[in-house]
Protein backbone atom coordinates (compact mmCIF):
# COMPACT_ATOMS: atom_id res chain seq x y z
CA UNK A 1 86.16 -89.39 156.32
CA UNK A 2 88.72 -86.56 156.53
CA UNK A 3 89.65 -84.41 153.65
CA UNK A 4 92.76 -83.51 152.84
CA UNK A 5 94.04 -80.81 150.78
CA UNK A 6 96.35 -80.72 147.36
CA UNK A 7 99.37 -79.93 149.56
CA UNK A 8 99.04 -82.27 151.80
CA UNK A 9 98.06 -85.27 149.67
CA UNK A 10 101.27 -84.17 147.75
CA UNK A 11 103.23 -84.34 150.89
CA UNK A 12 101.83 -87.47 151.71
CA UNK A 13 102.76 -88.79 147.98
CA UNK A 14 106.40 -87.65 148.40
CA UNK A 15 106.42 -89.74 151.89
CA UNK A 16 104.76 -92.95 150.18
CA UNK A 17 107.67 -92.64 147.77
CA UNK A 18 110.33 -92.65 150.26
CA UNK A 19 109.51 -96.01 151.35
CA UNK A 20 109.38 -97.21 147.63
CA UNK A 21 112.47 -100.09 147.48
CA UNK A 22 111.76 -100.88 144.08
CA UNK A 23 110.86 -97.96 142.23
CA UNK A 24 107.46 -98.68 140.84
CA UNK A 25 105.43 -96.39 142.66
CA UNK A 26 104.11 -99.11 144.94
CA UNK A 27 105.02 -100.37 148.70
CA UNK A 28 104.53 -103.38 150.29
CA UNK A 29 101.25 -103.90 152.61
CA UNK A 30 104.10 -104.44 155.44
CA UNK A 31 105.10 -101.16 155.30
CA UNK A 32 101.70 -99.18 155.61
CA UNK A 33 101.76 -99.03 159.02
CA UNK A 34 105.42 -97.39 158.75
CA UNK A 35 104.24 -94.98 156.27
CA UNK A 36 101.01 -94.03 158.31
CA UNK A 37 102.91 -93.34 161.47
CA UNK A 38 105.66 -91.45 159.16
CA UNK A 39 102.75 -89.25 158.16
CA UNK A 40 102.27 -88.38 161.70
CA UNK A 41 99.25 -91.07 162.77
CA UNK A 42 99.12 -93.67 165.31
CA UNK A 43 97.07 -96.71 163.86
CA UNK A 44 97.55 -99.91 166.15
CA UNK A 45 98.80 -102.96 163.94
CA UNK A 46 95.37 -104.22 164.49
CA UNK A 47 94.11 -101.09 162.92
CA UNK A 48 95.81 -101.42 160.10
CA UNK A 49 95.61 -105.19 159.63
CA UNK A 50 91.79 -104.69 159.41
CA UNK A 51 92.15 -101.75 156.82
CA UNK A 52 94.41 -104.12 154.85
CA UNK A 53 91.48 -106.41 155.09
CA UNK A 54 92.81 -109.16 157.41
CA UNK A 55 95.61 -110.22 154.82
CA UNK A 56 98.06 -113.07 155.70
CA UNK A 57 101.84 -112.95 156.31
CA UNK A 58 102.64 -114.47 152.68
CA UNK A 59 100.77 -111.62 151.25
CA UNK A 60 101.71 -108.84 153.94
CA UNK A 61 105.44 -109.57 152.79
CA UNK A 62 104.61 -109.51 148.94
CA UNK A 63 101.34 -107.88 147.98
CA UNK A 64 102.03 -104.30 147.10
CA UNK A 65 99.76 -101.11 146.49
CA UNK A 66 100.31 -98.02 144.80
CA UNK A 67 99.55 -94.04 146.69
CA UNK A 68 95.81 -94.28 145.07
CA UNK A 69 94.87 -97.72 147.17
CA UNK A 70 96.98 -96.08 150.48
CA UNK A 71 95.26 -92.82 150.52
CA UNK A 72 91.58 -93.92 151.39
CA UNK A 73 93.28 -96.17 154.07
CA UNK A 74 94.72 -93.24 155.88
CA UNK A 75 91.79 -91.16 155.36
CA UNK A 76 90.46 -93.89 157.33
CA UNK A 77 92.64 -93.92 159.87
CA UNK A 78 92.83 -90.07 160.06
CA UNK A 79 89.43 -89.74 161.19
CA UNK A 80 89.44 -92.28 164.04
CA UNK A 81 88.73 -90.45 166.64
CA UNK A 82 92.51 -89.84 168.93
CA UNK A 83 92.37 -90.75 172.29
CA UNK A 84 93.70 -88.25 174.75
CA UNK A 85 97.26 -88.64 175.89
CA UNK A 86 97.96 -85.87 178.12
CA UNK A 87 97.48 -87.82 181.26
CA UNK A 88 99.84 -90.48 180.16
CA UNK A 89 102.27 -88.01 178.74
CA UNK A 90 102.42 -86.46 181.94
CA UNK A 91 103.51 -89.56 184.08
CA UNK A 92 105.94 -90.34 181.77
CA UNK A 93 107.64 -87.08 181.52
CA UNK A 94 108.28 -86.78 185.77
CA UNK A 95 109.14 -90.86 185.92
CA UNK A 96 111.60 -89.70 182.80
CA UNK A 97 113.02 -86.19 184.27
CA UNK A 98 113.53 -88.08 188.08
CA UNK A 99 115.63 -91.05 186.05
CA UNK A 100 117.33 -88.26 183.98
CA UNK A 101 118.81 -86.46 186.94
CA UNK A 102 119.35 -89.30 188.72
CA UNK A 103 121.65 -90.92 186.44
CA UNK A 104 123.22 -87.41 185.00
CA UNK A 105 124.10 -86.14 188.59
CA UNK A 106 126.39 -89.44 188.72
CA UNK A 107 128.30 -87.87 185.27
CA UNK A 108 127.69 -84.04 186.40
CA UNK A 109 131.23 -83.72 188.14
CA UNK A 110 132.85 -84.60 184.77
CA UNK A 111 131.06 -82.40 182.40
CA UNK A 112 131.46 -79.20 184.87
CA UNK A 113 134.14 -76.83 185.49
CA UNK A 114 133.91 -76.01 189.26
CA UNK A 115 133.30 -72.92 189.03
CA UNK A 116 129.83 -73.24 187.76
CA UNK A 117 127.17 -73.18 189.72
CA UNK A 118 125.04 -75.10 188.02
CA UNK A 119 125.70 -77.51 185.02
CA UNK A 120 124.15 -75.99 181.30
CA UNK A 121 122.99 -79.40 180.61
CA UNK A 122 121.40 -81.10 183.44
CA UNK A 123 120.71 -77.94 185.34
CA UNK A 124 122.47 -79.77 188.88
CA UNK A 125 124.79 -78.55 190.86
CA UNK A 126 128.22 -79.48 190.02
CA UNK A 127 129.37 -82.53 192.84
């Protein structure tokens, strides 16, 4: 399991508070998943259903835990190993930037005094 150090579990104990509605130092087991990927992890739902120990909707709505129960979980989850997302990141950026100029050149004319050669924001030429 990972270790984490006193600034960091008191960073994630100021998070875990943020998502306390009720103001007893405790969340609900619904919002763990929130609170992990607020904390900068990426645990599937199934992940974090099985951490929770399989629990059903009555209790994922009403069962609560306090930061002491939470932390082992994301230790848990924190050393799962990360699966690499360059590759993905990297279609998804060009299929993003072509639909991005695409649909800003349409708007470009409006944004652009003519006598700019190329629009500040979407780095086009000015139609």
């Amino acid at each position: 399991m990972a270790e984490f150090s006193a600034d960091q579990i008191e960073d994630f104990k100021e998070a875990f508070g943020l998502f306390d509605r009720v103001g007893d130092s405790q969340v609900a087991l619904n919002q763990v998943a929130d609170i992990m990927r607020a904390l900068g992890q990426n645990p599937t739902n199934k992940d974090v259903t099985k951490i929770l120990g399989s629990p059903n909707a009555d209790d994922m709505a009403n069962k609560r835990i306090n930061f002491e129960a939470f932390l082992p979980m994301l230790k848990e989850v924190d050393a799962q190993p990360k699966a690499p997302l360059t590759t993905t990141l990297r279609v998804s950026a060009s299929s993003t930037r072509r639909a991005t100029a695409q649909s800003w050149a349409l708007s470009c004319a409006s944004c652009c005094p003519p006598w700019e050669r190329r629009c500040p924001r979407t780095r086009l030429k000015p139609s």
